[in-house]
C-alpha atoms as a PDB file:
ATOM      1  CA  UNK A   1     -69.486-101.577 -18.480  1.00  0.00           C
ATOM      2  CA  UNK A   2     -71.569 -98.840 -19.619  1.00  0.00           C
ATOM      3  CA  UNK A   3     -68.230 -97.663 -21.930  1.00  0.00           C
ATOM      4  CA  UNK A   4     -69.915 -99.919 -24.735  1.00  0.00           C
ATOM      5  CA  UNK A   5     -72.952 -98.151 -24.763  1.00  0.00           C
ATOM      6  CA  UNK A   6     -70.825 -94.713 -25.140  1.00  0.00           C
ATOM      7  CA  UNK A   7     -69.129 -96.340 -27.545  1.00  0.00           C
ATOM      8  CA  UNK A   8     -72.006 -97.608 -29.790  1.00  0.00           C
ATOM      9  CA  UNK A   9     -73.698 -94.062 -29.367  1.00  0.00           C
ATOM     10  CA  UNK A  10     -70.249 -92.218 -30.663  1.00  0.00           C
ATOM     11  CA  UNK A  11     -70.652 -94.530 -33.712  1.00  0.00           C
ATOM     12  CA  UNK A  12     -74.376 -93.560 -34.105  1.00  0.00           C
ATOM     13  CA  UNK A  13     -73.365 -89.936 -34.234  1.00  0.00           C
ATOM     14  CA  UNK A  14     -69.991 -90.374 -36.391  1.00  0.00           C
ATOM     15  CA  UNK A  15     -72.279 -92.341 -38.813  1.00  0.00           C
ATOM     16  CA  UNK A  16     -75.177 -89.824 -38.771  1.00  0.00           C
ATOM     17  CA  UNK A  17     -72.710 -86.853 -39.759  1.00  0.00           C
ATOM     18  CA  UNK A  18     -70.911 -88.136 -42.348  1.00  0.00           C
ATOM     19  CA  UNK A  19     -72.680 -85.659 -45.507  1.00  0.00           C
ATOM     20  CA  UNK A  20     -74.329 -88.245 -47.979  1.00  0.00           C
ATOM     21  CA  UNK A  21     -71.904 -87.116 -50.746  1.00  0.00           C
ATOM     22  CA  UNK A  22     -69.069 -88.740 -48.906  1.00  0.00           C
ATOM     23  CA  UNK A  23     -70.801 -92.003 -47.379  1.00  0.00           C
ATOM     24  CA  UNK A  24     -68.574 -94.784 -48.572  1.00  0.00           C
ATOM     25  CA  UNK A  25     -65.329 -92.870 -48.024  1.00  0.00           C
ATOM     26  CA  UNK A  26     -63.509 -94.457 -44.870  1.00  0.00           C
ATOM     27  CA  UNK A  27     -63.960 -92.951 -41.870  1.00  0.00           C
ATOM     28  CA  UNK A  28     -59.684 -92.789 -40.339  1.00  0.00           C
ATOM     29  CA  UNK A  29     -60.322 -91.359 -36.976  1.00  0.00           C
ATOM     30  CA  UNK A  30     -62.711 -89.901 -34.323  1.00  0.00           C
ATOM     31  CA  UNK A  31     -61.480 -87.417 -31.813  1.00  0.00           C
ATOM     32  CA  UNK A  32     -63.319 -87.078 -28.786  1.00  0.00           C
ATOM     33  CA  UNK A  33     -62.783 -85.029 -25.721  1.00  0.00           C
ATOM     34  CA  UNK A  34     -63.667 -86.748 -22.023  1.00  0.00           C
ATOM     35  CA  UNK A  35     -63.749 -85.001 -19.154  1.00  0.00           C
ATOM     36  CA  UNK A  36     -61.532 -86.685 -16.272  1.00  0.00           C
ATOM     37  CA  UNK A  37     -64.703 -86.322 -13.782  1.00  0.00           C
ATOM     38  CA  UNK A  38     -66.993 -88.142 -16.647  1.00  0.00           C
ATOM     39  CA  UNK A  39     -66.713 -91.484 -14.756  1.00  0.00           C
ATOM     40  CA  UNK A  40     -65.407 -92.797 -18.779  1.00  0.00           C
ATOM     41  CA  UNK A  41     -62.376 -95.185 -18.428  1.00  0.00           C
ATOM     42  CA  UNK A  42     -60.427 -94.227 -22.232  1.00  0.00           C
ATOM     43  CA  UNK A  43     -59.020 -97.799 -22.339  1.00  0.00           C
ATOM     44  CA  UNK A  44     -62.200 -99.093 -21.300  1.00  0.00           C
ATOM     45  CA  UNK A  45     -63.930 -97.093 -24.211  1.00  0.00           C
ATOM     46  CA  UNK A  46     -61.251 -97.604 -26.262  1.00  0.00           C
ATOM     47  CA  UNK A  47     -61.543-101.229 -26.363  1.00  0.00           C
ATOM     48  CA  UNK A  48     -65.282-101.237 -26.397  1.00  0.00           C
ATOM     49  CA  UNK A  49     -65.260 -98.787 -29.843  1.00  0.00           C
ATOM     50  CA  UNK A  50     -63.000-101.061 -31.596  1.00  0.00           C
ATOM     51  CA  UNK A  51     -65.353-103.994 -31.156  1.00  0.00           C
ATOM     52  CA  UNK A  52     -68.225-102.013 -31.644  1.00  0.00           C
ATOM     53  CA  UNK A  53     -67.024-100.615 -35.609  1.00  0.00           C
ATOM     54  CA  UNK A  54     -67.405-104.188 -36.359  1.00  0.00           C
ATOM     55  CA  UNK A  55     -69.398-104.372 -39.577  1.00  0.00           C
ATOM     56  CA  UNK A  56     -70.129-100.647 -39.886  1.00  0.00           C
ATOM     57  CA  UNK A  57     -69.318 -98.078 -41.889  1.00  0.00           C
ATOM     58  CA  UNK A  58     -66.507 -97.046 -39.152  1.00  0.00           C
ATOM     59  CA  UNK A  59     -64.557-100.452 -39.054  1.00  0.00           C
ATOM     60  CA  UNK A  60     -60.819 -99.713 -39.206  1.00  0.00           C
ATOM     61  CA  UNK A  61     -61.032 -96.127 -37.693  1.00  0.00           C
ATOM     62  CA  UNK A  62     -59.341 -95.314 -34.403  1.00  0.00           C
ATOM     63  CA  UNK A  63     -60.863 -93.524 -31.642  1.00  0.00           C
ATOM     64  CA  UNK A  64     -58.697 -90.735 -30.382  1.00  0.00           C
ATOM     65  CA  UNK A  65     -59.349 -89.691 -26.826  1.00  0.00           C
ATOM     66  CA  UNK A  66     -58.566 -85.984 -25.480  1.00  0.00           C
ATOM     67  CA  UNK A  67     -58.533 -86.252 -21.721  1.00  0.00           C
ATOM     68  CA  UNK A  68     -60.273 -82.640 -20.250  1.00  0.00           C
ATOM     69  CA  UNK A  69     -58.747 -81.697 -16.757  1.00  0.00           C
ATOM     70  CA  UNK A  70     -61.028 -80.546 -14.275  1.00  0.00           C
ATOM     71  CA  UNK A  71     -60.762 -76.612 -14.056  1.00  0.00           C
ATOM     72  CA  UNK A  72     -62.423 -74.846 -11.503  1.00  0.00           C
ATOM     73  CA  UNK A  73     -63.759 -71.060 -10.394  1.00  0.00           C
ATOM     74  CA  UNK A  74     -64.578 -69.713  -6.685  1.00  0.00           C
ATOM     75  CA  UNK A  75     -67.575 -68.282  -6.742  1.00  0.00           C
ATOM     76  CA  UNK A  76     -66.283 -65.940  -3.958  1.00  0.00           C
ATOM     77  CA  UNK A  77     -62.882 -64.624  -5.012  1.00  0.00           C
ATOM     78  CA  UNK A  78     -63.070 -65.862  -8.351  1.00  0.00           C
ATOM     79  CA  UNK A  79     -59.935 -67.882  -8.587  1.00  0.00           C
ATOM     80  CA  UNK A  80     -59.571 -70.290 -11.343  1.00  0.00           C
ATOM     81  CA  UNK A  81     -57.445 -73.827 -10.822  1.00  0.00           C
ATOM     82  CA  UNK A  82     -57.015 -76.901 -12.564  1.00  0.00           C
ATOM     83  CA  UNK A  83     -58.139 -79.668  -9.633  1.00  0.00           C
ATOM     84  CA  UNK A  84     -55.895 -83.398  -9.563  1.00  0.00           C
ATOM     85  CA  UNK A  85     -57.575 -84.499  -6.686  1.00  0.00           C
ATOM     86  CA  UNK A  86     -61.386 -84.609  -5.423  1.00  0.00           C
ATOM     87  CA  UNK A  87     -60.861 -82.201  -2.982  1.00  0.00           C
ATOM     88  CA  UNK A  88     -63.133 -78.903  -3.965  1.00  0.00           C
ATOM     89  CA  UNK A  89     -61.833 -75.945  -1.972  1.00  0.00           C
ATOM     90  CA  UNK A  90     -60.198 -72.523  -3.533  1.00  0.00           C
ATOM     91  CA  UNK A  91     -56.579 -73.197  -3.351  1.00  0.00           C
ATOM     92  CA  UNK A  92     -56.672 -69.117  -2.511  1.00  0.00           C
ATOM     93  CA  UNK A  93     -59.169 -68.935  -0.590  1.00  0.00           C
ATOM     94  CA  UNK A  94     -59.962 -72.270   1.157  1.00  0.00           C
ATOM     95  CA  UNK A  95     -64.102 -71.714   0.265  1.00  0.00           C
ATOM     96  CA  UNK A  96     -66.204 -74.692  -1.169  1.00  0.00           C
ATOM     97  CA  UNK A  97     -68.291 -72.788  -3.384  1.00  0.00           C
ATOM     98  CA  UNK A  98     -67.503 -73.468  -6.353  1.00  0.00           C
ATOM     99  CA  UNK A  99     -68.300 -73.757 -10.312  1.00  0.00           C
ATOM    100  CA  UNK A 100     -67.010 -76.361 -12.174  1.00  0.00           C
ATOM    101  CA  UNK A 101     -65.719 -74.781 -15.799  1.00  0.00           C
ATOM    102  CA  UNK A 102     -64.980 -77.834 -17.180  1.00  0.00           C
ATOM    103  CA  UNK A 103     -64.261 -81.838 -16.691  1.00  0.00           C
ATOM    104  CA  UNK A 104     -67.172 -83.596 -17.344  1.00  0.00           C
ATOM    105  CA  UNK A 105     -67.976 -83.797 -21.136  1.00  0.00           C
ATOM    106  CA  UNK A 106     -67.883 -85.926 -23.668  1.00  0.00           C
ATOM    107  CA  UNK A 107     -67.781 -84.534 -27.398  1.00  0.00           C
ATOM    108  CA  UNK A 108     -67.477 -85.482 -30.516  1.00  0.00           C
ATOM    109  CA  UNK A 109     -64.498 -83.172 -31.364  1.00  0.00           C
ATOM    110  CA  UNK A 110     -64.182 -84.465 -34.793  1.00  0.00           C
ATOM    111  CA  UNK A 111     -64.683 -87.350 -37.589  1.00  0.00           C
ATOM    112  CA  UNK A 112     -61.436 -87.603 -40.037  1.00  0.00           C
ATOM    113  CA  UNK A 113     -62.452 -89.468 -43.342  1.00  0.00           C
ATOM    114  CA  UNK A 114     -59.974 -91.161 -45.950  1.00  0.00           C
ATOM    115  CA  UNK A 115     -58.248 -88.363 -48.366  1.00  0.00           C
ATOM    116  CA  UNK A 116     -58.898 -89.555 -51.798  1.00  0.00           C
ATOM    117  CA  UNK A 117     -55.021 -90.405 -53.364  1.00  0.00           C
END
C-alpha cells in the first residue's frame, strides 16, 4: 500500500512548515488536493495518515482530501472537458491528442493549526 508512504511524507512536510514560533500549537487539519488519475485511494490514505500522526506533532489532526477531476485540452481544436472515464478522445472532435490540464497531483493545499481561545 504505497498510501502509507504518502501519508508519512504529507506529515514530513506539514511538520517541516509549521514556523518555529508556533511549534507546539496543534496542528487541526491538513487539506490536500489528489488528482483522480494519481493512482491515491482517499480512504486508503485516509486511514494510513491517521495511524501515521501517531506520536507526532500532528496526532489528532484530520486529513481533508480535495478530489481533482481530470480536465482535459485538444491539442487540435482546443476543446477543454472534464474526462469520467479513461477514454482520451475530444468529445468535439474525436482526436487523441491531447494535454492533460489537470488530475494527477497531490498538494499540500493547506495546514490549519489550533486558534488560541
Amino acid at each position: 500500500m504505497h498510501e502509507m508512504g504518502i501519508a508519512i511524507q504529507i506529515i514530513n512536510i506539514a511538520k517541516a512548515s509549521i514556523p518555529k514560533n508556533l511549534e507546539g500549537v496543534p496542528v487541526e487539519r491538513v487539506n490536500i488536493a489528489v488528482g483522480k488519475m494519481s493512482a491515491i485511494v482517499p480512504s486508503s490514505l485516509t486511514f494510513c495518515f491517521d495511524i501515521a500522526i501517531k506520536e507526532t506533532p500532528l496526532e489528532g489532526a484530520k486529513l481533508h482530501i480535495e478530489e481533482v477531476p481530470v480536465t482535459l485540452r485538444c491539442k487540435r481544436c482546443n476543446y477543454n472537458w472534464t474526462a469520467d472515464q479513461p477514454v482520451f478522445l475530444c468529445e468535439k472532435c474525436q482526436q487523441s491528442e491531447i494535454d492533460i490540464l489537470s488530475g494527477r497531483e497531490l498538494d499540500i493545499v493547506s495546514i490549519e493549526l489550533a486558534q488560541d481561545s
